[in-house]
C-alpha atoms as a PDB file:
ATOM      1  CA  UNK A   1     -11.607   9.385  15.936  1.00  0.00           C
ATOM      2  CA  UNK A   2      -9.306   6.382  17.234  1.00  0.00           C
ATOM      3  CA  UNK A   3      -8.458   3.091  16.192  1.00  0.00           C
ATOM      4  CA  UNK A   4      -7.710   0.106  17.971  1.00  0.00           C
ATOM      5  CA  UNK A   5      -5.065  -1.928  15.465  1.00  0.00           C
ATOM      6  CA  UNK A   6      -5.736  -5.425  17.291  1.00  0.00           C
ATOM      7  CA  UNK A   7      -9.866  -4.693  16.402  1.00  0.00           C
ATOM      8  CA  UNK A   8      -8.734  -4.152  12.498  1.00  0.00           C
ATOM      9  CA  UNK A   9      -9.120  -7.201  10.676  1.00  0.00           C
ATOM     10  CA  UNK A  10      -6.562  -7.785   7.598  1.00  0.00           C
ATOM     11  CA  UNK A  11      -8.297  -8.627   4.019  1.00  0.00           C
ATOM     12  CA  UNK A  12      -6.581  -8.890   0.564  1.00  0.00           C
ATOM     13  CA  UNK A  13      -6.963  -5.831  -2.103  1.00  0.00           C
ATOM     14  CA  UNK A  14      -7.043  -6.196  -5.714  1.00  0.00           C
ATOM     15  CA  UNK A  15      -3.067  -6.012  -6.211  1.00  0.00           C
ATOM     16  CA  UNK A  16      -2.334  -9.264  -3.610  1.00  0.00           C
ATOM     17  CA  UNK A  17      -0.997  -7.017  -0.846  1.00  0.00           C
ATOM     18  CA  UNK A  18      -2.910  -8.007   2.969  1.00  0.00           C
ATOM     19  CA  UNK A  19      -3.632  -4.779   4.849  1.00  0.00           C
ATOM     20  CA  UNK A  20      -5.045  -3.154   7.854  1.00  0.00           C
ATOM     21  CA  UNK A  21      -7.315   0.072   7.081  1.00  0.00           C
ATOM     22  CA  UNK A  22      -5.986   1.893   9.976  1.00  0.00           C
ATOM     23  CA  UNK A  23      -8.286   4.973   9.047  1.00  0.00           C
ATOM     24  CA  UNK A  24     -10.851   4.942   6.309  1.00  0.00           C
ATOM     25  CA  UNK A  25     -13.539   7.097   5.592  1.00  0.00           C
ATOM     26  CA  UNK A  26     -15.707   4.103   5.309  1.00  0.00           C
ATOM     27  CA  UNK A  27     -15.449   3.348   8.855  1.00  0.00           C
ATOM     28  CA  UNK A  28     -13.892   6.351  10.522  1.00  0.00           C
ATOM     29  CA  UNK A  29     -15.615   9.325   9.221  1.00  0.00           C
ATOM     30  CA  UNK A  30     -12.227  11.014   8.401  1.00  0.00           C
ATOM     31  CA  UNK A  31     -12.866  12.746   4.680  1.00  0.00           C
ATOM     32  CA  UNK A  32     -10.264  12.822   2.618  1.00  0.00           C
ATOM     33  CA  UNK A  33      -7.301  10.352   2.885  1.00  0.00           C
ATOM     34  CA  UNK A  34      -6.861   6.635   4.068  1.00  0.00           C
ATOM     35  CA  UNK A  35      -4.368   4.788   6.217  1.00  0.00           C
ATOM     36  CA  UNK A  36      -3.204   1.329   6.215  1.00  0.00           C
ATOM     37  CA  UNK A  37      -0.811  -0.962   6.630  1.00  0.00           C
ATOM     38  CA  UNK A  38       0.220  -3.304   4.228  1.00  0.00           C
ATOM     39  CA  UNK A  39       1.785  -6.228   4.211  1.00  0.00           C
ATOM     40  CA  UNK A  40       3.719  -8.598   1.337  1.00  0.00           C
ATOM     41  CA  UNK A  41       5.075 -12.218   2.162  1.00  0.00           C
ATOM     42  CA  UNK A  42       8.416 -13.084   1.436  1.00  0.00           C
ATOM     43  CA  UNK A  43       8.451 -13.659  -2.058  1.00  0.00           C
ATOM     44  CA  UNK A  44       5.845 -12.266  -3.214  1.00  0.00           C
ATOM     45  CA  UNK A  45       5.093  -9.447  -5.759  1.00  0.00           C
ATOM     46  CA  UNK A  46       1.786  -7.181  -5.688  1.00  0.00           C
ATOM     47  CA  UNK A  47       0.112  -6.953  -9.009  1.00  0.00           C
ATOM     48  CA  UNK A  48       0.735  -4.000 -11.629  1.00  0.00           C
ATOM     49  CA  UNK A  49      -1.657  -1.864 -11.261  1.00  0.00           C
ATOM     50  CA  UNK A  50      -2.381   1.945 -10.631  1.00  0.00           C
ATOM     51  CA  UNK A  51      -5.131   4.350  -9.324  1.00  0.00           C
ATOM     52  CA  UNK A  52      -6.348   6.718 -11.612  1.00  0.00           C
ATOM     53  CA  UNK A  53      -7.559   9.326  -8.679  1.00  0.00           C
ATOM     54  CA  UNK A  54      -5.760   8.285  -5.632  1.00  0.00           C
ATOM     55  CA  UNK A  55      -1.804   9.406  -4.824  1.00  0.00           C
ATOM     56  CA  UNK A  56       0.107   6.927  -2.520  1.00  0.00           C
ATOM     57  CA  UNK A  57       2.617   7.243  -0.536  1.00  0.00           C
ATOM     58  CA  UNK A  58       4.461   4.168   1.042  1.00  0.00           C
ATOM     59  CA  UNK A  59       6.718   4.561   4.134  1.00  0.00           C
ATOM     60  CA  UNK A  60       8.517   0.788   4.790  1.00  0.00           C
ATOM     61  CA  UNK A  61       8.413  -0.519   8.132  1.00  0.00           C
ATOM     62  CA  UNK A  62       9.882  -3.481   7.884  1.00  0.00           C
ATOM     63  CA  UNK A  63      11.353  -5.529   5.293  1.00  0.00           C
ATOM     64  CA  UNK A  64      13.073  -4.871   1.820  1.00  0.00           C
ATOM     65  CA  UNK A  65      12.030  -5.325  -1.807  1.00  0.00           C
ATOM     66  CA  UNK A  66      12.039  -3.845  -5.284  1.00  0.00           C
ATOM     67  CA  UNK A  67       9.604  -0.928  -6.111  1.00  0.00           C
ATOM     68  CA  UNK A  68       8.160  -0.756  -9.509  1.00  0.00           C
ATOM     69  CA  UNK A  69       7.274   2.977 -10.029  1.00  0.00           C
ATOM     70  CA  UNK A  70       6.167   3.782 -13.860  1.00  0.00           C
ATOM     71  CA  UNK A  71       9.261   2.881 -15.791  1.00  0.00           C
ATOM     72  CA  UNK A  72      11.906   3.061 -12.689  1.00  0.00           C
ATOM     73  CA  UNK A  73      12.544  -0.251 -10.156  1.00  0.00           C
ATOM     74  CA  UNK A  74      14.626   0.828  -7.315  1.00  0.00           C
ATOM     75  CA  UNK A  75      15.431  -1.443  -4.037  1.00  0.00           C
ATOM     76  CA  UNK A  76      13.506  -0.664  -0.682  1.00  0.00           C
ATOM     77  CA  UNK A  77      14.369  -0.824   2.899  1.00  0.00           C
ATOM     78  CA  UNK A  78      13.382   0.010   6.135  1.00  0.00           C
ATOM     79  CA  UNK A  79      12.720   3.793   6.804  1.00  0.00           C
ATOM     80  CA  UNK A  80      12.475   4.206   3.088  1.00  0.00           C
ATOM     81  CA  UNK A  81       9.393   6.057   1.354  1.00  0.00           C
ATOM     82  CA  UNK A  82       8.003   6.667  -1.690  1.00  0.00           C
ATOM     83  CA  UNK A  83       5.350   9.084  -3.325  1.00  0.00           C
ATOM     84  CA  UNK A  84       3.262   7.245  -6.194  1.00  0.00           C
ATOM     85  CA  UNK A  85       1.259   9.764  -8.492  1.00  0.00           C
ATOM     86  CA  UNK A  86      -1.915   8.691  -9.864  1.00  0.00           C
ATOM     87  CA  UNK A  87      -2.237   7.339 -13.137  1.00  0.00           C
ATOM     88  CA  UNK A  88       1.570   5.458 -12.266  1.00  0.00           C
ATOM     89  CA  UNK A  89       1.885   2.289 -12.645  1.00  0.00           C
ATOM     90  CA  UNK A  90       3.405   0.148  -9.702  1.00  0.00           C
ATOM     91  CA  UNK A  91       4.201  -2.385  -7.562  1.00  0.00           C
ATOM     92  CA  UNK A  92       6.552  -4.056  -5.152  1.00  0.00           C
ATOM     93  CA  UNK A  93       8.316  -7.072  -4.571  1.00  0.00           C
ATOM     94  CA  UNK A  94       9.218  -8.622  -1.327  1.00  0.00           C
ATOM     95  CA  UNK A  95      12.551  -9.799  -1.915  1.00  0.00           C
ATOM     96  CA  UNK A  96      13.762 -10.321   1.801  1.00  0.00           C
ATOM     97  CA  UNK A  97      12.784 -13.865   4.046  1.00  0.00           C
ATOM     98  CA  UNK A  98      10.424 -11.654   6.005  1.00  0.00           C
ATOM     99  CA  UNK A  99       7.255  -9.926   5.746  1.00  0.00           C
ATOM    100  CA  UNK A 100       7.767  -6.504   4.074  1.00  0.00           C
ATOM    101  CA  UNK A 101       5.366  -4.286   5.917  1.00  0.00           C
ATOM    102  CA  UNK A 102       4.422  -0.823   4.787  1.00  0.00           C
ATOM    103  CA  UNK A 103       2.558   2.279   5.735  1.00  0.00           C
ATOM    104  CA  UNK A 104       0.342   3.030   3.067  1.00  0.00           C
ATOM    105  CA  UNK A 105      -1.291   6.912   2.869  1.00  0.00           C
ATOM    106  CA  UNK A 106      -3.911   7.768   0.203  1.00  0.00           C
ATOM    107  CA  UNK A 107      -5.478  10.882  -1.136  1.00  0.00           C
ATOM    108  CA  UNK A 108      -8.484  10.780  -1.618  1.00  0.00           C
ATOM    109  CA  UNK A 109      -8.964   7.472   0.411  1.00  0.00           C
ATOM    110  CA  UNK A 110      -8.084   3.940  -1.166  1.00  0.00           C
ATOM    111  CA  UNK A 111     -11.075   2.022  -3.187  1.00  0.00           C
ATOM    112  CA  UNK A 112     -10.732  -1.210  -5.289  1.00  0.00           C
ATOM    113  CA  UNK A 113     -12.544   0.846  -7.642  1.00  0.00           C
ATOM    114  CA  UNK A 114     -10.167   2.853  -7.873  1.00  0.00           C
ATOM    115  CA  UNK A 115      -7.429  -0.337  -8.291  1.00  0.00           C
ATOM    116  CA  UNK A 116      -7.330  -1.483 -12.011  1.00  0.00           C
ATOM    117  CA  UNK A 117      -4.871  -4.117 -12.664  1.00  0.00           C
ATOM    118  CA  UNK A 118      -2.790  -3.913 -15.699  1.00  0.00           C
END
């Protein structure tokens, strides 16, 4: 399968982020993980929240910010990534005047049922 990213339209999940399903079983017919990319205004934090089946892991783009990861923050930057283990709560904070865009891979793929806010 292949993906076109200016025929992927952008909508807002559950924890505030914007983002681009760049592969989705939904859509693609891939079976077990999801691709996307992610994006967080300057400014802006996502919501905690975790995924009780899905692992993430976040590779940054573009951008800087502070990631929440169960009891740990840490500062992010470009070329940085991060592994998020289900059942963890997190989030991240854009704390740069630019969009901070990440890469965001999930096994099994990404649902907002699988998204509960805390």
């Amino acid at each position: 399968m292949h993906t076109h990213y200016q025929h992927i339209s952008a909508y807002k999940t559950k924890d505030g982020s914007t983002i681009r399903e760049l592969m989705h079983p939904d859509t693609h017919h891939n079976h077990n993980q999801s691709l996307a990319e992610a994006t967080v205004n300057a400014g802006i934090c996502t919501e905690l929240h975790l995924h009780k089946k899905s692992e993430e892991i976040y590779h940054i783009t573009h951008g800087e910010g502070i990631m929440t990861l169960g009891d740990n923050q840490f500062h992010v930057q470009t070329g940085d990534t991060v592994f998020i283990p289900p059942n963890t709560p997190h989030q991240i904070s854009n704390t740069g005047s630019n969009d901070l865009v990440f890469l965001c891979a999930c096994s099994p793929a990404y649902s907002h049922e699988d998204t509960f806010i805390i």
